[in-house]
PDB file of N, CA and C in Angstrom:
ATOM      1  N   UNK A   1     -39.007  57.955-194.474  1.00  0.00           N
ATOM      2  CA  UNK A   1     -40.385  58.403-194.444  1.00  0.00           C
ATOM      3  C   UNK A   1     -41.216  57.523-195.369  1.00  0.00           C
ATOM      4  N   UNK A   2     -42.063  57.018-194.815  1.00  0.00           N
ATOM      5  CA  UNK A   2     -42.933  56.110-195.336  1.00  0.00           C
ATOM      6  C   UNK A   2     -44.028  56.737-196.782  1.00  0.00           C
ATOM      7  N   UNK A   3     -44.326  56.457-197.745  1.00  0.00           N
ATOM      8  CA  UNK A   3     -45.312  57.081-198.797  1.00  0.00           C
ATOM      9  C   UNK A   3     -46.748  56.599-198.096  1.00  0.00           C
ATOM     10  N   UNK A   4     -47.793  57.587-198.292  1.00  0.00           N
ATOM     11  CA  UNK A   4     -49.181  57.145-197.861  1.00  0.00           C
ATOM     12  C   UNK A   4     -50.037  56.764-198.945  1.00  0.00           C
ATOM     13  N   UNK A   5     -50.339  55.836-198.463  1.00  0.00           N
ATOM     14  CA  UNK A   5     -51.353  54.874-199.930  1.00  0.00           C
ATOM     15  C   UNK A   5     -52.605  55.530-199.832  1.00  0.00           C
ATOM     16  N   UNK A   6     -52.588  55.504-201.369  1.00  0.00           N
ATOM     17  CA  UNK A   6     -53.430  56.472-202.313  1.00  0.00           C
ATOM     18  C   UNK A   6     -54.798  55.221-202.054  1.00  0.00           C
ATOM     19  N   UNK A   7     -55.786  56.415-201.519  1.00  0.00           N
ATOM     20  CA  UNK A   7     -57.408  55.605-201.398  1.00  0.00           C
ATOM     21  C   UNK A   7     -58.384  56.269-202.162  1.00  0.00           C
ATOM     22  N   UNK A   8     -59.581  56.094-202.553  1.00  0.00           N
ATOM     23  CA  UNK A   8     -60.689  56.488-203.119  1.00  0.00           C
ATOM     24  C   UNK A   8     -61.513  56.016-202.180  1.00  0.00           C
ATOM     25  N   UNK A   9     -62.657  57.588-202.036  1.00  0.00           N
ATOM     26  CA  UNK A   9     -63.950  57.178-201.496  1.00  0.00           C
ATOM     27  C   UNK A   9     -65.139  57.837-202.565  1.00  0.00           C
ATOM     28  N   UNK A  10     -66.122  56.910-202.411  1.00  0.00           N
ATOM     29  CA  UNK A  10     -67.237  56.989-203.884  1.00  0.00           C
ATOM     30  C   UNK A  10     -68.119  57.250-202.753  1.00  0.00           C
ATOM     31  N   UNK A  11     -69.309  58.269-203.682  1.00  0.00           N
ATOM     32  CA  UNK A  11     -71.075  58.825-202.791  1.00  0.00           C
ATOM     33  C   UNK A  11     -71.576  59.088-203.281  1.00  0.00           C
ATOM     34  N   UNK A  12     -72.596  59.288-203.454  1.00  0.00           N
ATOM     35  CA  UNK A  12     -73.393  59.517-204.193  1.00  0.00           C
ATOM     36  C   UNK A  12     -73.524  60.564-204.582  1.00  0.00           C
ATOM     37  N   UNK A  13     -73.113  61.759-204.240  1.00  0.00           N
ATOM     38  CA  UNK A  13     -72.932  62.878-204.652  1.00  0.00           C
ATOM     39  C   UNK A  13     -72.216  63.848-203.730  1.00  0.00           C
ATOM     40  N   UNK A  14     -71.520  64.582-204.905  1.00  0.00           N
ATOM     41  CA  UNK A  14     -70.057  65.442-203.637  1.00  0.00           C
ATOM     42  C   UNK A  14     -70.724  67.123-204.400  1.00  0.00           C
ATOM     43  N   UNK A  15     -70.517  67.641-203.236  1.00  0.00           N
ATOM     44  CA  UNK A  15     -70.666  69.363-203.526  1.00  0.00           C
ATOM     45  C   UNK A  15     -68.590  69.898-203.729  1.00  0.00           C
ATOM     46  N   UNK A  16     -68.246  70.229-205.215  1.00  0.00           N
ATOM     47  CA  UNK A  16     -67.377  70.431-205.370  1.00  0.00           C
ATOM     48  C   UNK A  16     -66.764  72.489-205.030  1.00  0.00           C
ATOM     49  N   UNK A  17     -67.473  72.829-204.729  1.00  0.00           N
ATOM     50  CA  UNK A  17     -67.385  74.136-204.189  1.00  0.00           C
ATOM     51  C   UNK A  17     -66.875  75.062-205.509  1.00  0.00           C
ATOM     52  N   UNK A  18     -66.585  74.295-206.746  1.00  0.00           N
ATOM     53  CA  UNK A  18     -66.587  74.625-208.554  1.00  0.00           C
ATOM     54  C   UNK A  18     -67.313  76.231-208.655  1.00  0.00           C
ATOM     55  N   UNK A  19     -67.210  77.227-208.520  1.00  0.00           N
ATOM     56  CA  UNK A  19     -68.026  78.335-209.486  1.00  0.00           C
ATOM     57  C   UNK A  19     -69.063  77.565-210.516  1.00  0.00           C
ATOM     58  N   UNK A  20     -70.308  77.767-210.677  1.00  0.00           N
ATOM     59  CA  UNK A  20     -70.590  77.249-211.789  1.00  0.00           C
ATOM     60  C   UNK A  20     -70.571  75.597-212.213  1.00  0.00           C
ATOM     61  N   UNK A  21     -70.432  74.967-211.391  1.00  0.00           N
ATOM     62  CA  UNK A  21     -70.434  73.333-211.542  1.00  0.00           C
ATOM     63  C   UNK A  21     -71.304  72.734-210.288  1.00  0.00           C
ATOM     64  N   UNK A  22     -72.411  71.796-211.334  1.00  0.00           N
ATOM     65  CA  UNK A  22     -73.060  70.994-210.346  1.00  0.00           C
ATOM     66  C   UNK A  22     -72.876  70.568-209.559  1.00  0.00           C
ATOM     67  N   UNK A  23     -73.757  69.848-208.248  1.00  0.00           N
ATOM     68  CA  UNK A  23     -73.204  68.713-207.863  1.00  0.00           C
ATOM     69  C   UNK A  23     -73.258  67.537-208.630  1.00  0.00           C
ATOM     70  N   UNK A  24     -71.601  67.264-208.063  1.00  0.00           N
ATOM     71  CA  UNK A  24     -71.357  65.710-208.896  1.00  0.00           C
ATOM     72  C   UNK A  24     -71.943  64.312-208.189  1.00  0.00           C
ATOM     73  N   UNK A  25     -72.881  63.878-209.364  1.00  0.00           N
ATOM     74  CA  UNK A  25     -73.421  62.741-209.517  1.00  0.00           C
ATOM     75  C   UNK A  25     -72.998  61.347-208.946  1.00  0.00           C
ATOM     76  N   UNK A  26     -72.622  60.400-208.630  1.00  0.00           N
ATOM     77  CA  UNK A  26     -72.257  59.172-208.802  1.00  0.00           C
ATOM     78  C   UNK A  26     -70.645  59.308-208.563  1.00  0.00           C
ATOM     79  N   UNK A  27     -70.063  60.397-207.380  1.00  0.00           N
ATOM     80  CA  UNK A  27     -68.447  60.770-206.762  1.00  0.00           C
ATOM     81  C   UNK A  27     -67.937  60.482-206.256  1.00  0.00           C
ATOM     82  N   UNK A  28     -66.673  60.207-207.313  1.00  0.00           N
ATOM     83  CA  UNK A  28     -65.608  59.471-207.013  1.00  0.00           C
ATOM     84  C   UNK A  28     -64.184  60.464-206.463  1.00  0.00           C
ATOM     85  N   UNK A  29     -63.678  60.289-205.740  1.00  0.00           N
ATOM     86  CA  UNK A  29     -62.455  60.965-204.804  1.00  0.00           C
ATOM     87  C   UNK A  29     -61.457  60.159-204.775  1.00  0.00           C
ATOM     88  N   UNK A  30     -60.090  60.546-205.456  1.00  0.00           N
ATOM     89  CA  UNK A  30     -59.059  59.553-204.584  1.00  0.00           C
ATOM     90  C   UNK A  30     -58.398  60.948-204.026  1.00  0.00           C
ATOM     91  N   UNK A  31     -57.518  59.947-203.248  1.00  0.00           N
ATOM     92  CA  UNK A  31     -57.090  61.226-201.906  1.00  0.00           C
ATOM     93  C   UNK A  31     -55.642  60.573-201.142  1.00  0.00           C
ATOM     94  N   UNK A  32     -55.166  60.494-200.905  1.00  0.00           N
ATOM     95  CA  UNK A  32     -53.747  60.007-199.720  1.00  0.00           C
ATOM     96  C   UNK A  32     -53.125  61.408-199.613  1.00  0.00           C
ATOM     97  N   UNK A  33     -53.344  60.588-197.729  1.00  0.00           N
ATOM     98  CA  UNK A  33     -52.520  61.639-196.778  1.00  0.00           C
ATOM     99  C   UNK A  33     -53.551  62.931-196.596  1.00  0.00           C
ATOM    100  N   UNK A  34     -54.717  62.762-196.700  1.00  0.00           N
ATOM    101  CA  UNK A  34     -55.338  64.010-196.652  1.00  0.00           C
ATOM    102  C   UNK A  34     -54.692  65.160-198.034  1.00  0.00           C
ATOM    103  N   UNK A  35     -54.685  64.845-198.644  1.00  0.00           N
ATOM    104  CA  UNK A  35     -54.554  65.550-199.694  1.00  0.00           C
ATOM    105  C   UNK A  35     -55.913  64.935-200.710  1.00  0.00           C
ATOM    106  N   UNK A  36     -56.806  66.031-201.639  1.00  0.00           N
ATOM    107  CA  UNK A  36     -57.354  65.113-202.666  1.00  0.00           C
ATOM    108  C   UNK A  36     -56.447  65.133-204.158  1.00  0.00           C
ATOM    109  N   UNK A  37     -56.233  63.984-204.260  1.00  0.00           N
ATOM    110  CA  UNK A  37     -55.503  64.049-206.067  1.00  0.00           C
ATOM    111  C   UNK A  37     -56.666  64.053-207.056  1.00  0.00           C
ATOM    112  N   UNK A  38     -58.162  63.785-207.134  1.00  0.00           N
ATOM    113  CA  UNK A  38     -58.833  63.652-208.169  1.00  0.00           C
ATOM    114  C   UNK A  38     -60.103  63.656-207.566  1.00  0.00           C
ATOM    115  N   UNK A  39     -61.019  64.000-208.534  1.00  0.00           N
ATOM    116  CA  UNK A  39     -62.414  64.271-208.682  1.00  0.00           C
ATOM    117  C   UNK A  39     -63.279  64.142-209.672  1.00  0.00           C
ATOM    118  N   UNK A  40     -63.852  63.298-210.004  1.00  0.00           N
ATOM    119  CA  UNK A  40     -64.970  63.112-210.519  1.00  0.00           C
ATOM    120  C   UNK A  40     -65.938  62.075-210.513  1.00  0.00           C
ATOM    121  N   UNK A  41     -66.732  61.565-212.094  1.00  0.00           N
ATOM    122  CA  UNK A  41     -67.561  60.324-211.815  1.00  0.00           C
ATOM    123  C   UNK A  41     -66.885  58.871-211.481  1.00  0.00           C
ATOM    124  N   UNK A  42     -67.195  58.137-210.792  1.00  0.00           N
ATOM    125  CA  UNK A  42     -66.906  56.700-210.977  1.00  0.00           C
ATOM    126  C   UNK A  42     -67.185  56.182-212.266  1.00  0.00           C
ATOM    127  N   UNK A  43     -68.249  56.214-212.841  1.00  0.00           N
ATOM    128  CA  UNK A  43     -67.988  55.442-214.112  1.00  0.00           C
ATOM    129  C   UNK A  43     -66.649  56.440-215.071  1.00  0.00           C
ATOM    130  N   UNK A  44     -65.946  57.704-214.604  1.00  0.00           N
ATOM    131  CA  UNK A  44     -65.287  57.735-215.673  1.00  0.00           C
ATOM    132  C   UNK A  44     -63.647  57.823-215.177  1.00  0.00           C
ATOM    133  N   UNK A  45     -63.517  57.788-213.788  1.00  0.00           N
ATOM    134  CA  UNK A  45     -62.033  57.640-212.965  1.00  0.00           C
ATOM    135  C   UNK A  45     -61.947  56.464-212.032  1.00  0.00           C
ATOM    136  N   UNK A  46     -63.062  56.216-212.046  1.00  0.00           N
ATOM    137  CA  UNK A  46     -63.301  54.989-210.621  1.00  0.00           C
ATOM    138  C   UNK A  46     -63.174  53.760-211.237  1.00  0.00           C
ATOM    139  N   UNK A  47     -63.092  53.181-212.362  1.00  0.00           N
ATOM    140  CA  UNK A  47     -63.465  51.730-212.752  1.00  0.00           C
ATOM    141  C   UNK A  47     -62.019  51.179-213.228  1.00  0.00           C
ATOM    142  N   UNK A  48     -61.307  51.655-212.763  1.00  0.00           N
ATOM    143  CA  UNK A  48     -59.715  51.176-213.068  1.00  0.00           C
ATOM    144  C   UNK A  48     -59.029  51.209-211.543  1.00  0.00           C
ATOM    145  N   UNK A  49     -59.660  51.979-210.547  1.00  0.00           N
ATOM    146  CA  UNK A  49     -58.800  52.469-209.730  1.00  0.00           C
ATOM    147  C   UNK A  49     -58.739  51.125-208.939  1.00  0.00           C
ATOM    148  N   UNK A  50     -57.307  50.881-208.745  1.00  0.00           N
ATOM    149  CA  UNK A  50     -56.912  49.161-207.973  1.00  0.00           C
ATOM    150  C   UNK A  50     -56.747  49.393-206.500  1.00  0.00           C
ATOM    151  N   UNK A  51     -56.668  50.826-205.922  1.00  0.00           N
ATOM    152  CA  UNK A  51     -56.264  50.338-204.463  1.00  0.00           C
ATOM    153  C   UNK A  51     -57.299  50.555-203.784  1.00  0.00           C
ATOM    154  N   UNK A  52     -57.621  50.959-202.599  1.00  0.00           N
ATOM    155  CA  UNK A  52     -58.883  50.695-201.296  1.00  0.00           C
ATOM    156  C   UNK A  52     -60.123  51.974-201.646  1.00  0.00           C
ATOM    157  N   UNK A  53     -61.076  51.365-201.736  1.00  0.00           N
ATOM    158  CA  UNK A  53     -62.455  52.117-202.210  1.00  0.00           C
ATOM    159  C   UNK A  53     -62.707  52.204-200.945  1.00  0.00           C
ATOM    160  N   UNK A  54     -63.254  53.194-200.129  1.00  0.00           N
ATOM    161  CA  UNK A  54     -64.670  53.211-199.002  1.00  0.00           C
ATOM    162  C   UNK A  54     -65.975  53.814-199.708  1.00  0.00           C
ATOM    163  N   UNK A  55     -66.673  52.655-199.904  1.00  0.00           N
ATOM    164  CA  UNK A  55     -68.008  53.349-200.394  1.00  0.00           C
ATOM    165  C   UNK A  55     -68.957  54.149-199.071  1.00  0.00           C
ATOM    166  N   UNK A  56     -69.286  55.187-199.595  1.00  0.00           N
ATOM    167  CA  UNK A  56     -69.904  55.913-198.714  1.00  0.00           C
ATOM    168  C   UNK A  56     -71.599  55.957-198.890  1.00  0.00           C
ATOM    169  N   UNK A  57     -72.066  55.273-199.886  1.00  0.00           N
ATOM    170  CA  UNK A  57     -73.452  55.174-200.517  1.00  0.00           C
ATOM    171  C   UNK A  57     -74.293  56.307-200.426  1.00  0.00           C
ATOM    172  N   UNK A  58     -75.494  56.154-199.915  1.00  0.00           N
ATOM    173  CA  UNK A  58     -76.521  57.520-200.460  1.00  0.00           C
ATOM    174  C   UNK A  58     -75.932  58.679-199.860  1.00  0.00           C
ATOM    175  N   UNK A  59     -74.972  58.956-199.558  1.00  0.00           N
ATOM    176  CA  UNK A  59     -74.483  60.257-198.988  1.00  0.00           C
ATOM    177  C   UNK A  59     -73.926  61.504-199.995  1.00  0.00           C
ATOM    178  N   UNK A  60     -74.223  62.597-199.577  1.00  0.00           N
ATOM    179  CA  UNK A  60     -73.368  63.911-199.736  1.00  0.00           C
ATOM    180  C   UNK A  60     -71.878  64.403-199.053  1.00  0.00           C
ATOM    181  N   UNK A  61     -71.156  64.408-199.857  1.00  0.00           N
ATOM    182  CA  UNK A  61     -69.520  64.779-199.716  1.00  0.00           C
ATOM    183  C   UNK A  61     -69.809  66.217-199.781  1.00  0.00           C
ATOM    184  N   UNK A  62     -69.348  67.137-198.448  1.00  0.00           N
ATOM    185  CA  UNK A  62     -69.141  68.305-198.586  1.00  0.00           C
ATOM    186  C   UNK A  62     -67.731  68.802-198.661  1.00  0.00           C
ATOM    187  N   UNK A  63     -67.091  69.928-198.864  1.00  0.00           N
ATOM    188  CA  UNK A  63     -65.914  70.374-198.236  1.00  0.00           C
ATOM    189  C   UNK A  63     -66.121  70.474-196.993  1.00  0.00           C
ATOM    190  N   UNK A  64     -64.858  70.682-196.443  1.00  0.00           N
ATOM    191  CA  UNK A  64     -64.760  71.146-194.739  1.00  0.00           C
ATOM    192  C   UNK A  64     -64.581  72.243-194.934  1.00  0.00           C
ATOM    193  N   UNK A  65     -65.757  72.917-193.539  1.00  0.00           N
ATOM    194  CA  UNK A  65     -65.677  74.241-193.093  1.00  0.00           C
ATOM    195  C   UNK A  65     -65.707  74.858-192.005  1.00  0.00           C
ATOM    196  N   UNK A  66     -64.359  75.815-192.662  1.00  0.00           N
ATOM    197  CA  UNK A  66     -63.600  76.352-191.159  1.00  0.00           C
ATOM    198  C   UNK A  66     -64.096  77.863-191.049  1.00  0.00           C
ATOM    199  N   UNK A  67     -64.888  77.919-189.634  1.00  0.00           N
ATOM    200  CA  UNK A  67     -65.258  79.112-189.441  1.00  0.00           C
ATOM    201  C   UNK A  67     -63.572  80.427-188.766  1.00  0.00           C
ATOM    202  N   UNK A  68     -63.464  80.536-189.966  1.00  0.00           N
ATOM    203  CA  UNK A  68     -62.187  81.520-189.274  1.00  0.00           C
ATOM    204  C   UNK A  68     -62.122  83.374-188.324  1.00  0.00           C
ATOM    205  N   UNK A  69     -63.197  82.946-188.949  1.00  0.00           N
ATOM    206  CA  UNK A  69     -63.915  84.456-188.182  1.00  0.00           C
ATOM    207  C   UNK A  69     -64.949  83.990-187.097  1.00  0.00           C
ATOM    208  N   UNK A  70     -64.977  84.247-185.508  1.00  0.00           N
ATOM    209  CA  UNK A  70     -65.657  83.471-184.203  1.00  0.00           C
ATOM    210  C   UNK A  70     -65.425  85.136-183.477  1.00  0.00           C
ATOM    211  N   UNK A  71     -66.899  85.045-182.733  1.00  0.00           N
ATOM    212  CA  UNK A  71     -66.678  86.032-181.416  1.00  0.00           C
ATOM    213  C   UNK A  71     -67.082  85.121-180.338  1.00  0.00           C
ATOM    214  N   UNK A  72     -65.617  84.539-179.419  1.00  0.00           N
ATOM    215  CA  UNK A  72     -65.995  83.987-178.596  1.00  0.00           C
ATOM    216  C   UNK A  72     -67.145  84.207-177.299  1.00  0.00           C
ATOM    217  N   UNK A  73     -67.533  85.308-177.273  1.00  0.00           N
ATOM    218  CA  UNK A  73     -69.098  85.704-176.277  1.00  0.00           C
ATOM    219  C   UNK A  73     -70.225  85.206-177.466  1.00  0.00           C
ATOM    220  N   UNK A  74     -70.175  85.098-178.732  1.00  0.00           N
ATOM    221  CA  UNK A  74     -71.256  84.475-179.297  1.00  0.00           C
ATOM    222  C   UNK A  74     -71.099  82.695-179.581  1.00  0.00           C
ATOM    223  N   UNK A  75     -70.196  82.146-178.861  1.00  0.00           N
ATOM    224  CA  UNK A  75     -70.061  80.853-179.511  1.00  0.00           C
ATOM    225  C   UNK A  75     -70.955  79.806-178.280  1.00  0.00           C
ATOM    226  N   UNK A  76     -71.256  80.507-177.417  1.00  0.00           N
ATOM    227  CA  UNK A  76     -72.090  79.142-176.336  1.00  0.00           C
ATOM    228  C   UNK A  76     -73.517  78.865-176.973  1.00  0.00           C
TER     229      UNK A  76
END
């Protein structure tokens, strides 16, 4: 089984879904395999990180959301 290489994507700002915590500023994500391993600023996790950046620029990072509750007669 192959290991999945660890990537970072940077935006300009990510909504961390945190109780009580801003949105983060200037966000940095590393992540492999669909998993996230880390979260925060680029200037304070991002400026060392050596493997593949996708900059995402003026954008907002949301979580994904799964509507788990649907009444299929209301979904057309």
């Amino acid at each position: 089984m192959s290991k999945m290489p660890v990537k970072a994507t940077r935006a300009a700002l990510a909504l961390t879904m945190t109780p009580g915590r801003d949105p983060l500023e200037d966000a940095f994500i590393i992540h492999s395999g669909g998993r996230i391993l880390e979260v925060g600023r680029y200037s304070e996790i991002g400026r060392d990180f050596e493997g593949e950046i996708l900059d995402r620029g003026d954008i907002v990072l949301t979580p994904g959301v799964i509507n788990s509750h649907v009444h299929l007669e209301l979904s057309c």
